[in-house]
C-alpha atoms as a PDB file:
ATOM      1  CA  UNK A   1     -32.905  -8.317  94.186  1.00  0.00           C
ATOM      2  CA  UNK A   2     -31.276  -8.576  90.973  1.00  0.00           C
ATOM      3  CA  UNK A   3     -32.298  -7.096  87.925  1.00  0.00           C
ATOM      4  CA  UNK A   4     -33.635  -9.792  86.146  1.00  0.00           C
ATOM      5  CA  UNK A   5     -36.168  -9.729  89.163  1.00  0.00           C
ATOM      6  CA  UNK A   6     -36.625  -5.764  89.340  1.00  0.00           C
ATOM      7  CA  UNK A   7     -37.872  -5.629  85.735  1.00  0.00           C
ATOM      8  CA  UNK A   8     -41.028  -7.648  86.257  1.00  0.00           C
ATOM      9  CA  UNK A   9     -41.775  -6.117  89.562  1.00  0.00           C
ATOM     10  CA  UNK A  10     -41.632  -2.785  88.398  1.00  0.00           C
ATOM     11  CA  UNK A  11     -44.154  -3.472  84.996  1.00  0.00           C
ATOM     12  CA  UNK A  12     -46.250  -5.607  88.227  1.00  0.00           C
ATOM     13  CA  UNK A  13     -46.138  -1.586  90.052  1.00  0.00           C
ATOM     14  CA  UNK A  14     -46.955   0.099  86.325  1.00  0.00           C
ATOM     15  CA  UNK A  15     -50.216  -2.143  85.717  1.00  0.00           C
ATOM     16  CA  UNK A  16     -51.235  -2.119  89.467  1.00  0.00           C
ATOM     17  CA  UNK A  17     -51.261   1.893  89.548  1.00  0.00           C
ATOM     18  CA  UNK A  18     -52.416   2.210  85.987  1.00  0.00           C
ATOM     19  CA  UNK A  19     -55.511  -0.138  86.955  1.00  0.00           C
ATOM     20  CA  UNK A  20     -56.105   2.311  89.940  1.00  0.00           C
ATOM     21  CA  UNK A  21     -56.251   5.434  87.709  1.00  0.00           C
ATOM     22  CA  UNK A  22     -58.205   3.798  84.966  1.00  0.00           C
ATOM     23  CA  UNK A  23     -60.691   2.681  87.599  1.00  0.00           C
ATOM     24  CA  UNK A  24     -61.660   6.075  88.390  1.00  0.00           C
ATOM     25  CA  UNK A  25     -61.748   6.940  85.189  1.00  0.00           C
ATOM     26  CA  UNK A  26     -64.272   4.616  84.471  1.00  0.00           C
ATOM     27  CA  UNK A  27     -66.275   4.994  87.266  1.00  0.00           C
ATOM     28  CA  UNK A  28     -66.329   8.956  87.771  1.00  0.00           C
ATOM     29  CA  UNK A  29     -64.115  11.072  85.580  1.00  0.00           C
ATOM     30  CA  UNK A  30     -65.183   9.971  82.113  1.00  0.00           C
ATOM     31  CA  UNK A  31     -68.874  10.070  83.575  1.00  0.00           C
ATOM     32  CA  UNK A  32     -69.919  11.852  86.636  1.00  0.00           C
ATOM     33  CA  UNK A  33     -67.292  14.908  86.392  1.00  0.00           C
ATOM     34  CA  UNK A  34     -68.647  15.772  82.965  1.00  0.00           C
ATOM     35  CA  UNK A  35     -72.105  16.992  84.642  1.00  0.00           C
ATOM     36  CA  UNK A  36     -70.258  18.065  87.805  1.00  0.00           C
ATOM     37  CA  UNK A  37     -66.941  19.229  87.532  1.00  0.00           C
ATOM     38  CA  UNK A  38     -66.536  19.299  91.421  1.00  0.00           C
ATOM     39  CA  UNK A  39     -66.106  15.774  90.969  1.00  0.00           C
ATOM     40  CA  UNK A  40     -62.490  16.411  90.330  1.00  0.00           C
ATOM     41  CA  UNK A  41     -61.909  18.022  93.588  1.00  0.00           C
ATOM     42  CA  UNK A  42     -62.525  14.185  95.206  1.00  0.00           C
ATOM     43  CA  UNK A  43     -59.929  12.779  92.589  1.00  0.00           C
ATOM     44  CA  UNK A  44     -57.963  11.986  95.952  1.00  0.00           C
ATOM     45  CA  UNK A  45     -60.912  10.139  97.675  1.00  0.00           C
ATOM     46  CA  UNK A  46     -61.333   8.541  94.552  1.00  0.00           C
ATOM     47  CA  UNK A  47     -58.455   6.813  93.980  1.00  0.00           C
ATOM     48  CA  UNK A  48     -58.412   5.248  97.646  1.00  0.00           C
ATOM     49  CA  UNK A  49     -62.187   4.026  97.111  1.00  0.00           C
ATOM     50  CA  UNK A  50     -62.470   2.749  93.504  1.00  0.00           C
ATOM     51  CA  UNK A  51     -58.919   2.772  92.195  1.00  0.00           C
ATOM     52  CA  UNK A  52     -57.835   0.632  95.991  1.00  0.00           C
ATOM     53  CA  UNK A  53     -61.220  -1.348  95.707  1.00  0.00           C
ATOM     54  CA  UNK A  54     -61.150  -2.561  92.114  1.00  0.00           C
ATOM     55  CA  UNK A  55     -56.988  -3.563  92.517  1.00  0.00           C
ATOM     56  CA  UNK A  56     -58.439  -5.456  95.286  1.00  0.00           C
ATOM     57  CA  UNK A  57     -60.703  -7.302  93.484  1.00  0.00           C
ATOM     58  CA  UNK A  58     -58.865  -7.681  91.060  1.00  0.00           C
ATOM     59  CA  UNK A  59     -56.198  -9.459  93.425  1.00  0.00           C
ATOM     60  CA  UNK A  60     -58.582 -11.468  95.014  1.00  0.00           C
ATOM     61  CA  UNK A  61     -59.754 -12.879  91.407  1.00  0.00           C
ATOM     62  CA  UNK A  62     -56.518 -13.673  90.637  1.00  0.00           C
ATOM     63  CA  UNK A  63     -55.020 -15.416  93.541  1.00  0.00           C
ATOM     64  CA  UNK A  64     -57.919 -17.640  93.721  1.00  0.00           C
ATOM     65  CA  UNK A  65     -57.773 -18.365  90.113  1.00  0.00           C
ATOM     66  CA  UNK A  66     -61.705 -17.246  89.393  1.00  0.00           C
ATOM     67  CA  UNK A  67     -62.848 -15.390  85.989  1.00  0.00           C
ATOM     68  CA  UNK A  68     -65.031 -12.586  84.736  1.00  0.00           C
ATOM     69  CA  UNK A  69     -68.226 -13.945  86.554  1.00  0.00           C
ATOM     70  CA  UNK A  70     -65.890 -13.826  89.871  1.00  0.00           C
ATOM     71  CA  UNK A  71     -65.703  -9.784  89.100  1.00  0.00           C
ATOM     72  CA  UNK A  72     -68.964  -9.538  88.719  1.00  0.00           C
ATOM     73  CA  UNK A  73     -69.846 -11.724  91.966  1.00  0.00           C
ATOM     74  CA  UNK A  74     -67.355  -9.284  93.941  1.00  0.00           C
ATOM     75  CA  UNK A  75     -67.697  -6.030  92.069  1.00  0.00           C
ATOM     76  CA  UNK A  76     -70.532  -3.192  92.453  1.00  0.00           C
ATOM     77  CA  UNK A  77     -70.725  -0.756  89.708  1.00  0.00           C
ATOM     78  CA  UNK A  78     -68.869  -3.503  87.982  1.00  0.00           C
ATOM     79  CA  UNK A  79     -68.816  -2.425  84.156  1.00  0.00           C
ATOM     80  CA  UNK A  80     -67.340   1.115  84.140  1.00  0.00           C
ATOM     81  CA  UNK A  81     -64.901   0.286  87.072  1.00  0.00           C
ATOM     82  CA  UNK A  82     -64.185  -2.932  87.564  1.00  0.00           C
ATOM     83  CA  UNK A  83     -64.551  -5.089  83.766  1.00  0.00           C
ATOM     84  CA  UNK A  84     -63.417  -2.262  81.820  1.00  0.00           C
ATOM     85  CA  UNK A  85     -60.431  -1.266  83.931  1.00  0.00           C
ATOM     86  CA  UNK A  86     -59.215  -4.503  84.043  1.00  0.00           C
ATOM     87  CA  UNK A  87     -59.914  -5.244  80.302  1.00  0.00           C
ATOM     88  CA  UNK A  88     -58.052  -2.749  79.692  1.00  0.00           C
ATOM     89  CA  UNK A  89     -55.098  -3.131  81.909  1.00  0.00           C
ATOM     90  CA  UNK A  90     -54.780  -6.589  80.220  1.00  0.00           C
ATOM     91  CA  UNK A  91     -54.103  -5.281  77.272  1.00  0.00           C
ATOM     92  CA  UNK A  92     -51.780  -2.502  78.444  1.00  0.00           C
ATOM     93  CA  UNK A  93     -49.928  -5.525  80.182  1.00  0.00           C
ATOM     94  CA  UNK A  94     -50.776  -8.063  78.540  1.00  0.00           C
ATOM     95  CA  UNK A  95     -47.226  -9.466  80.047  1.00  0.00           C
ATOM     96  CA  UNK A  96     -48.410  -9.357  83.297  1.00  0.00           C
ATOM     97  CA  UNK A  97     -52.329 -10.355  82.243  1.00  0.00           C
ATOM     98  CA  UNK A  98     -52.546 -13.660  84.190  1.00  0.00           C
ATOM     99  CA  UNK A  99     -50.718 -12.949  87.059  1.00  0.00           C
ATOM    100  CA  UNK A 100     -51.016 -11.347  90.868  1.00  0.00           C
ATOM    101  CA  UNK A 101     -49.365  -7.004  90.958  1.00  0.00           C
ATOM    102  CA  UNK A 102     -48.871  -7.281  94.504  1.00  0.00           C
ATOM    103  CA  UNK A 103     -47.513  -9.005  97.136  1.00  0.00           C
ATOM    104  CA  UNK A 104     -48.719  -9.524 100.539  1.00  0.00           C
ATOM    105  CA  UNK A 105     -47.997  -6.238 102.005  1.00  0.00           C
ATOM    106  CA  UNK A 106     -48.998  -4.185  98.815  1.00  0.00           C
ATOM    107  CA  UNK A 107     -52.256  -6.149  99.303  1.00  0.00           C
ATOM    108  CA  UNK A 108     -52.795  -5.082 103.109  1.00  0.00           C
ATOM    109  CA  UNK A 109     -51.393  -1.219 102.318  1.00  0.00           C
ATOM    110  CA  UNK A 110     -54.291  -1.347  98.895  1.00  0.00           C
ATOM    111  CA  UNK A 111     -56.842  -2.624 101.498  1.00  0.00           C
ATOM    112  CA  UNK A 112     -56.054  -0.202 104.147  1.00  0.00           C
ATOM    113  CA  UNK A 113     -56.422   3.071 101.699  1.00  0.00           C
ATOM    114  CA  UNK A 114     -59.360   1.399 100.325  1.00  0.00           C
ATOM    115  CA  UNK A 115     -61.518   1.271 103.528  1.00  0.00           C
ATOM    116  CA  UNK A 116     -59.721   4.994 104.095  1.00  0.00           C
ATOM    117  CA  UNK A 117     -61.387   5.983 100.897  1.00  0.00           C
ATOM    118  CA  UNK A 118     -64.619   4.702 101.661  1.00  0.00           C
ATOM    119  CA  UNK A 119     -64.692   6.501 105.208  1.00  0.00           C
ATOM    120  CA  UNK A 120     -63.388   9.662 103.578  1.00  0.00           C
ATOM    121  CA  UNK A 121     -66.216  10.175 100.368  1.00  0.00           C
ATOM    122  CA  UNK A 122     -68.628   9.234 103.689  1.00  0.00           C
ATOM    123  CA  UNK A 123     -67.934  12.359 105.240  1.00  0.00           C
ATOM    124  CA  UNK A 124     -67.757  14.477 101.724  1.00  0.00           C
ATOM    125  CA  UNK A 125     -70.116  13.046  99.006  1.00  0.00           C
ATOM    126  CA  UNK A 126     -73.034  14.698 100.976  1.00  0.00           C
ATOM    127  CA  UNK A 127     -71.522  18.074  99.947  1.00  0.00           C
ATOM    128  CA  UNK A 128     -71.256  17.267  96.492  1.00  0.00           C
ATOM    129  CA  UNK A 129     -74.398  17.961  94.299  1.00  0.00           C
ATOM    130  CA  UNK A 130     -75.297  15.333  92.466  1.00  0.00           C
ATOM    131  CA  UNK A 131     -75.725  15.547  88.499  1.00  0.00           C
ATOM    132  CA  UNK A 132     -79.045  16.463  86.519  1.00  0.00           C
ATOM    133  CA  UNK A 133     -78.954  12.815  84.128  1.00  0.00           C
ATOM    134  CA  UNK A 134     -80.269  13.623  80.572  1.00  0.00           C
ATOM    135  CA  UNK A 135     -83.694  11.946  79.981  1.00  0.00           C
ATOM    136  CA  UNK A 136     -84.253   8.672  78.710  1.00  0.00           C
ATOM    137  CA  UNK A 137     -85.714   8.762  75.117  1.00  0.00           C
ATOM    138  CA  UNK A 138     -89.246   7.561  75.314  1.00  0.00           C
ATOM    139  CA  UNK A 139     -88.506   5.163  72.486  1.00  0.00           C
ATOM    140  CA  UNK A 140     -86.395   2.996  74.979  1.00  0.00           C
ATOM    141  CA  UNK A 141     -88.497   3.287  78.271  1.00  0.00           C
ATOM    142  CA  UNK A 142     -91.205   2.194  76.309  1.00  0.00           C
ATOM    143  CA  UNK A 143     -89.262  -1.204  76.064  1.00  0.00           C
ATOM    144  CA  UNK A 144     -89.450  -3.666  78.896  1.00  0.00           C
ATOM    145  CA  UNK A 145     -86.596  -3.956  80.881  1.00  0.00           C
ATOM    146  CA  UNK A 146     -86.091  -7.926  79.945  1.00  0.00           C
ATOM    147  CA  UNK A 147     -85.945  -7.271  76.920  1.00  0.00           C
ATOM    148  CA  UNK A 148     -83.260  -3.983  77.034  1.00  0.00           C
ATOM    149  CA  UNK A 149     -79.474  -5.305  75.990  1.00  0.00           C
ATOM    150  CA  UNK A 150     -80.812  -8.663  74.598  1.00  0.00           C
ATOM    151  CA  UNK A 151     -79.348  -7.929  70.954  1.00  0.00           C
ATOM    152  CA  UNK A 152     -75.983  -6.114  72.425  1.00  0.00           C
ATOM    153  CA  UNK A 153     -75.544  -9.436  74.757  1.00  0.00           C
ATOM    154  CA  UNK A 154     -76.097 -11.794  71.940  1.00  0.00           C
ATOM    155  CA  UNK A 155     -74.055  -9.707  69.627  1.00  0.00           C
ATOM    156  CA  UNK A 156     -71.163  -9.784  71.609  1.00  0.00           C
ATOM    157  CA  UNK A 157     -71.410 -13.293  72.856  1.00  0.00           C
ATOM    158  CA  UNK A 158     -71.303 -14.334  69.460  1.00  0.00           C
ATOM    159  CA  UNK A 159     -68.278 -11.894  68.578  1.00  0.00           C
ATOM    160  CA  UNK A 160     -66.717 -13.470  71.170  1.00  0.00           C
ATOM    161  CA  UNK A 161     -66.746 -17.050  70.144  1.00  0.00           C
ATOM    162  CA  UNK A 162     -65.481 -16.131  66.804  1.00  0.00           C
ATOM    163  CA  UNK A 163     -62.067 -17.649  66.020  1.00  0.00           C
ATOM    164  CA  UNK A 164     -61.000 -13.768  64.616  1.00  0.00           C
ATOM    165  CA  UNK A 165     -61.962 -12.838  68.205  1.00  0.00           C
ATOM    166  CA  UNK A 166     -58.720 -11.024  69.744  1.00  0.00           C
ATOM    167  CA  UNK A 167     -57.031  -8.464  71.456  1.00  0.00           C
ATOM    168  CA  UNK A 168     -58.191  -5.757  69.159  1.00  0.00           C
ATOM    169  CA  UNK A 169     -61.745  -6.538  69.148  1.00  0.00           C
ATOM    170  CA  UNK A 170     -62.082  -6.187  73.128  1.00  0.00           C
ATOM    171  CA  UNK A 171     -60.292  -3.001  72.866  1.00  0.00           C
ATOM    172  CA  UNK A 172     -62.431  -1.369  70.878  1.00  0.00           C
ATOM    173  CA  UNK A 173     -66.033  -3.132  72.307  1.00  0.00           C
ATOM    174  CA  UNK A 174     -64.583  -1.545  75.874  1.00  0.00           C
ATOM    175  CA  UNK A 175     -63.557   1.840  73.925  1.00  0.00           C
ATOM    176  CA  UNK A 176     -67.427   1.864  72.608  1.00  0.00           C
ATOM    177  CA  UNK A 177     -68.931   1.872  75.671  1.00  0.00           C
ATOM    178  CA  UNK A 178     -66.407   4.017  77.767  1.00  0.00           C
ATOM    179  CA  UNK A 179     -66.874   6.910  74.937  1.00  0.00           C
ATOM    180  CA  UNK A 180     -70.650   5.995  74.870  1.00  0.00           C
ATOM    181  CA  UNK A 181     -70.949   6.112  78.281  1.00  0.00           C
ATOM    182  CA  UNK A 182     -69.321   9.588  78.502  1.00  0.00           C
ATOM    183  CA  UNK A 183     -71.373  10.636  75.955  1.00  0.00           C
ATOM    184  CA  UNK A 184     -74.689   9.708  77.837  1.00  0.00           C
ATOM    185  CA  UNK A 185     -73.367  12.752  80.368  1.00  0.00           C
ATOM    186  CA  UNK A 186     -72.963  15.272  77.847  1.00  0.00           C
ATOM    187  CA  UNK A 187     -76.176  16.782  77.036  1.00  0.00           C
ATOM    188  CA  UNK A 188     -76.950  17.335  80.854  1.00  0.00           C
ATOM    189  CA  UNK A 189     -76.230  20.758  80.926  1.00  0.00           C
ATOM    190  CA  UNK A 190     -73.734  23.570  78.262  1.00  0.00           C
ATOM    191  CA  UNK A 191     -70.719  23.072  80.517  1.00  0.00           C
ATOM    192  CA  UNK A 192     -71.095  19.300  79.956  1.00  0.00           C
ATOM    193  CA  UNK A 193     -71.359  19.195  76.072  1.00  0.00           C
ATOM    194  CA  UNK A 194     -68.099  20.680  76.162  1.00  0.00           C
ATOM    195  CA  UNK A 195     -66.849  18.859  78.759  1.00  0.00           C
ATOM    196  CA  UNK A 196     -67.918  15.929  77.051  1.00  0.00           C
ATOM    197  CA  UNK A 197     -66.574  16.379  73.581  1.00  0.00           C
ATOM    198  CA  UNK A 198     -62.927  17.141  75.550  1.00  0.00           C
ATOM    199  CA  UNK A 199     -63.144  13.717  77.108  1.00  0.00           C
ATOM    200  CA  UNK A 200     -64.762  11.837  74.217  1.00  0.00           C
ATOM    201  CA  UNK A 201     -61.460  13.168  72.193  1.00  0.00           C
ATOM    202  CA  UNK A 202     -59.319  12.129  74.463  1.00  0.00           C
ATOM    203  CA  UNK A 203     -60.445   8.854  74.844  1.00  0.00           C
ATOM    204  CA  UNK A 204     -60.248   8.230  71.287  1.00  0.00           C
ATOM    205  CA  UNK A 205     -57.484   9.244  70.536  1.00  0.00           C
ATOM    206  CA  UNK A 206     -55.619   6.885  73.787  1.00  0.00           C
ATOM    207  CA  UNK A 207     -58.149   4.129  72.375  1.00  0.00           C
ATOM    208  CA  UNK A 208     -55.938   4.643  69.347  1.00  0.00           C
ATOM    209  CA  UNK A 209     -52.780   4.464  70.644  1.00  0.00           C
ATOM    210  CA  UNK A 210     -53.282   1.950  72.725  1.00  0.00           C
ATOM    211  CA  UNK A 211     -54.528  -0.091  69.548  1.00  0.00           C
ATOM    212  CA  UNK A 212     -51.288   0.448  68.063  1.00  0.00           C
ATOM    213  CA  UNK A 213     -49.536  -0.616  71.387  1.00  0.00           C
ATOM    214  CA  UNK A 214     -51.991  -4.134  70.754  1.00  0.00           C
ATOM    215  CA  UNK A 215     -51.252  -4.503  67.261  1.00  0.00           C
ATOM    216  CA  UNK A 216     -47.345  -4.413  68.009  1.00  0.00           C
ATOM    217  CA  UNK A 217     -48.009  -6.853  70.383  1.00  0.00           C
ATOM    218  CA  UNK A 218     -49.330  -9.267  68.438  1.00  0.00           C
ATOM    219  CA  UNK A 219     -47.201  -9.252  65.709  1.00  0.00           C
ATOM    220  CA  UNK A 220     -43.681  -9.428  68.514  1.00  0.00           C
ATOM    221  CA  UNK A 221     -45.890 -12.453  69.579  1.00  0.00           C
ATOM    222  CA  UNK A 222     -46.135 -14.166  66.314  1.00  0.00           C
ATOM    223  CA  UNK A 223     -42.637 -13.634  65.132  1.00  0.00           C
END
C-alpha cells in the first residue's frame, strides 16, 4: 500500500473508533454514569455493545446507500447513540462523511465484538443498580404525549430547510441536546450535580472546539 492510500485509510480507522467512543458517550457516559458512577466500570462492555453496534449500523446505512430514516429503522435508543454519534462524526470527518470506515473484515471483527458485548452486559447489567431519574415537572406530564416535541420538531424542520442551514447549525442543535440530556441526570442525587456540571463543562467546551475545527473547514472549502 502506498502512501497516498495509507492516508485515507488511517482518517477511515480515526472516524470509525472515534464513532465507537462517542457512541457510548451518548448513550451512557454523558447520561447514565452521572447518577451511577459504576457505570464506568462497564466502559469495556460498552464499547463492544453500543460503540460495535452503532459502527455497524452505521456501515450498513452506508453501503446500502439509505439516510437518517434508515438509522432510525435499524437503531434502538437511536438519538443519544446512534443520530448524534454519527452527526457528529460527520463533522469531525467531514472528509470521510459519505463514505464506508471499514472493509469487509473490519465489518465481521465490529460484528463479532458487538454480539460479544451484548452477551457480556447480559451477564453484568443485573449487578448494576439502576439510577433514581429526577421527576418529571408536573407542568409537562400534564401535556399529552401527541402533543410533547411538536414545536421542537417543527422548529428544527424548518431550521433545516433554511438556505443558512450548515455545518455549524447541526453542531450546536446536537451539542443542545447532548448537554441537555446530561443535564436531565444531574439533579438525581449530590454526587450527580457535580458529576453533572463536570460533564456539562466538558462537553462545552469540545462543542467549542470542535466548532472551530467546522468553521476552518468551511472556509479551506470555499477558498
Amino acid at each position: 500500500m502506498n502512501s497516498n492510500s495509507a492516508a485515507p485509510d488511517r482518517g477511515r480507522l480515526r472516524a470509525a473508533w472515534t464513532l465507537v467512543l462517542l457512541a457510548v458517550c451518548g448513550a451512557e457516559l454523558s447520561f447514565t454514569a452521572v447518577a451511577v458512577p459504576v457505570t464506568w466500570v462497564l466502559l469495556p462492555l460498552l464499547l463492544v455493545m453500543y460503540g460495535a453496534g452503532v459502527l455497524l449500523i452505521r456501515e450498513a446505512v452506508v453501503r446500502v446507500g439509505g439516510g437518517w430514516p434508515s438509522l432510525v429503522l435499524l437503531g434502538v435508543h437511536v438519538v443519544f447513540s446512534v443520530l448524534l454519534p454519527i452527526m457528529l462524526i460527520g463533522l469531525i470527518f467531514p472528509d470521510h462523511r459519505a463514505g464506508p470506515f471499514l472493509r469487509r473484515g473490519g465489518l465481521i471483527a465490529f460484528g463479532i465484538l458487538a454480539v460479544l458485548g451484548v452477551v457480556g452486559l447480559r451477564f453484568t447489567i443485573a449487578a448494576t443498580p439502576r439510577p433514581r431519574l429526577p421527576r418529571t415537572n408536573t407542568m409537562d406530564r400534564s401535556i399529552p404525549d401527541r402533543h410533547r416535541g411538536t414545536h421542537r420538531d417543527r422548529t428544527t424542520v424548518r431550521w433545516s430547510g433554511s438556505v443558512e442551514w450548515g455545518p455549524e447549525h447541526q453542531l450546536w442543535m446536537a451539542g443542545g441536546i447532548l448537554v441537555s440530556h446530561t443535564a436531565f441526570m444531574a439533579p438525581a442525587a449530590p454526587v450527580s450535580v457535580v458529576a453533572g456540571a463536570i460533564t456539562i463543562v466538558l462537553e462545552i467546551v469540545l462543542l467549542m472546539l470542535l466548532a472551530r475545527r467546522v468553521r476552518r473547514h468551511a472556509q479551506q472549502a470555499a477558498v
